[in-house]
N, C-alpha and C. Protein backbone atom coordinates (compact mmCIF):
# COMPACT_ATOMS: atom_id res chain seq x y z
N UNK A 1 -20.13 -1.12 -5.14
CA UNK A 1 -19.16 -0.14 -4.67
C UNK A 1 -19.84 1.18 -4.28
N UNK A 2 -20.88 1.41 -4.89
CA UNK A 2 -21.46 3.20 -4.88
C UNK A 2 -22.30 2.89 -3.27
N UNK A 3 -22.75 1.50 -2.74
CA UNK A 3 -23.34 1.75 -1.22
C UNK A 3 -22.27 1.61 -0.30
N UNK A 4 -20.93 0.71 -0.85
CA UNK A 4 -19.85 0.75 0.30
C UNK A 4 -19.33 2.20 0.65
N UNK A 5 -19.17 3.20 -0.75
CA UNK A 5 -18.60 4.34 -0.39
C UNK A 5 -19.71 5.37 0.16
N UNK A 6 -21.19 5.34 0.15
CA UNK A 6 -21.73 6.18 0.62
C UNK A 6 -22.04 5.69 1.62
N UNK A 7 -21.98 4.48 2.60
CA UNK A 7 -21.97 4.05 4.06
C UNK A 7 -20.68 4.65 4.45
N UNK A 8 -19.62 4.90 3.58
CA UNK A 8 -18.56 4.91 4.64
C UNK A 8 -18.65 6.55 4.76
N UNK A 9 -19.18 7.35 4.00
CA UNK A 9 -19.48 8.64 4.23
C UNK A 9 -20.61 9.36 5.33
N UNK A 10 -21.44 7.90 5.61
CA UNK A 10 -22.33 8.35 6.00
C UNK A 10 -21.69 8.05 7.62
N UNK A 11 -20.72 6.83 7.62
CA UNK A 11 -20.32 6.75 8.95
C UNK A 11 -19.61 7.80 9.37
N UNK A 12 -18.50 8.55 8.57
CA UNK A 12 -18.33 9.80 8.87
C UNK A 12 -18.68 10.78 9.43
N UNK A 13 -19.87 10.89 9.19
CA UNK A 13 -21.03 11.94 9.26
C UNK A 13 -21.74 11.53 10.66
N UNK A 14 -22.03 10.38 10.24
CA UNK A 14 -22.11 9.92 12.21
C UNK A 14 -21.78 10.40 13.15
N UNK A 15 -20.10 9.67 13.15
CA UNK A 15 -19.10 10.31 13.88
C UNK A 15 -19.13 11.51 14.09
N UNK A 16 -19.39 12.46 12.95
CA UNK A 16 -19.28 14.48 13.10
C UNK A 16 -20.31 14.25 14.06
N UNK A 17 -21.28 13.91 13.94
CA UNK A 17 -22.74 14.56 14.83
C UNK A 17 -22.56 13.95 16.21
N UNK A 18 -21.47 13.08 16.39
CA UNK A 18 -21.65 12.91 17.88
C UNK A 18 -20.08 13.72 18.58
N UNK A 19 -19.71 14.48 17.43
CA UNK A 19 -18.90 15.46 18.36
C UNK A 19 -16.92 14.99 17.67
N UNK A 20 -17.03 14.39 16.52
CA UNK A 20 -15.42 14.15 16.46
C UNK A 20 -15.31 15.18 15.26
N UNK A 21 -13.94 15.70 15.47
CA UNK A 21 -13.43 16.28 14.41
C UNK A 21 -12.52 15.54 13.31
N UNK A 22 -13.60 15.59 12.11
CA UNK A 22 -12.87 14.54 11.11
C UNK A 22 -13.52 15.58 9.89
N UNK A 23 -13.53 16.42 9.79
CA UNK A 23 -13.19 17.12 8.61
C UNK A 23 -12.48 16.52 7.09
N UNK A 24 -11.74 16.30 7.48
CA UNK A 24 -10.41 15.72 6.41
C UNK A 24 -11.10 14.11 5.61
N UNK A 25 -11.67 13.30 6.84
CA UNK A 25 -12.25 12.60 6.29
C UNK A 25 -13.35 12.47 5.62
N UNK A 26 -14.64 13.25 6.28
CA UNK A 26 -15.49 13.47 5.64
C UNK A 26 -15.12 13.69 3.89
N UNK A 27 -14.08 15.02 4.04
CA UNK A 27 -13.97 15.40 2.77
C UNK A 27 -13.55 13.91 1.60
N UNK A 28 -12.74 13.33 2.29
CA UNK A 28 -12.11 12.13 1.75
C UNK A 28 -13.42 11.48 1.32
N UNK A 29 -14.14 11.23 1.86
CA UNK A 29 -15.35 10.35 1.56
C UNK A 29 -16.47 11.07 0.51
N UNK A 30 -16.34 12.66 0.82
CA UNK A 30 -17.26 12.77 0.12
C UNK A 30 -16.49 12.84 -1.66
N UNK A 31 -15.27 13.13 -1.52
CA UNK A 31 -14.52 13.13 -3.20
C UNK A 31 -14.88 11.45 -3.55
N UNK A 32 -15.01 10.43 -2.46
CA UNK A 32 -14.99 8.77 -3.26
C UNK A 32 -16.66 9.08 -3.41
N UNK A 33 -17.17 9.72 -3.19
CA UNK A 33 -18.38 9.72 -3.69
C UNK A 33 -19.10 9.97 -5.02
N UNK A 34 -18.44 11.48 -5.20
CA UNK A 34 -18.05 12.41 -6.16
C UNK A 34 -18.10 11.13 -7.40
N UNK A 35 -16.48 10.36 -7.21
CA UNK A 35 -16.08 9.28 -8.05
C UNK A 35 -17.04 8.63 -8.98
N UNK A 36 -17.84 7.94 -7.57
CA UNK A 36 -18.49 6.88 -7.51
C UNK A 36 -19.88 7.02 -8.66
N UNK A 37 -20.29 8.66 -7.95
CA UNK A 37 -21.52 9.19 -9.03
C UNK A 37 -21.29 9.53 -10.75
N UNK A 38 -20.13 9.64 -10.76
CA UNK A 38 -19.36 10.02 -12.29
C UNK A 38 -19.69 9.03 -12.80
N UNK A 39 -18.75 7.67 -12.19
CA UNK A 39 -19.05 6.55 -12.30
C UNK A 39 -20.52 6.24 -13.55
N UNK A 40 -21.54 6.18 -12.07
CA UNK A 40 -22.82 6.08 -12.51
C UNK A 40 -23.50 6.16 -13.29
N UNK A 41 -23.01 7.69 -13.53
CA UNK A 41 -23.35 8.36 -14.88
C UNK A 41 -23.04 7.58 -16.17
N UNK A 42 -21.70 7.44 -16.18
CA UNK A 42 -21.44 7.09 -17.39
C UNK A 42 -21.83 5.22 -17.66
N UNK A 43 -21.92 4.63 -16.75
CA UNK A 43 -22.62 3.44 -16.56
C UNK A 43 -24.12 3.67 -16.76
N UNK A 44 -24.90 4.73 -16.74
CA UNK A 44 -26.59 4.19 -16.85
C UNK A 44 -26.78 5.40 -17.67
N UNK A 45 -25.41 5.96 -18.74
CA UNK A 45 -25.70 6.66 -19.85
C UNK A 45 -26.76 7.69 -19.72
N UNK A 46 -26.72 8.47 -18.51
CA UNK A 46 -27.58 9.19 -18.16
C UNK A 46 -26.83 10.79 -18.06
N UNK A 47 -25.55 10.85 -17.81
CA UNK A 47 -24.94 12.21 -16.81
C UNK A 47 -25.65 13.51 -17.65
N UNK A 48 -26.56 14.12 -18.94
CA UNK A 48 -27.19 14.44 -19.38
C UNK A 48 -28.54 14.79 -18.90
N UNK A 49 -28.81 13.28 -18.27
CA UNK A 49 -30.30 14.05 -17.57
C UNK A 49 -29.89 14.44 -16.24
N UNK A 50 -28.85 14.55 -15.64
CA UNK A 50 -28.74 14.28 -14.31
C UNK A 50 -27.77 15.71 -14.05
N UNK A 51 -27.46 16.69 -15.01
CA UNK A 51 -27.38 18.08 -14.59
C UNK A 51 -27.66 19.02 -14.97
């Protein structure tokens, strides 16, 4: 799940650089990201070393 949601952020980001206005989404993608890294944290018992 953590490469599906940072491809789909990154396609976002694509899209910005060739000129679309998607603001809203980006943001959307970057909060499932946000998620995704919390996630992580608490899965590889790390969020401690990691701020």
């Amino acid at each position: 799940m953590m490469f599906e949601e940072m491809a789909e952020l990154q396609k976002e980001l694509c899209k910005n650089a060739r000129g679309k206005d998607n603001r809203a989404e980006i943001a959307e993608e970057i909060a499932d990201v946000h998620i995704m890294l919390d996630q992580m944290e608490i899965l590889h018992n790390c969020k401690e070393l990691s701020r």
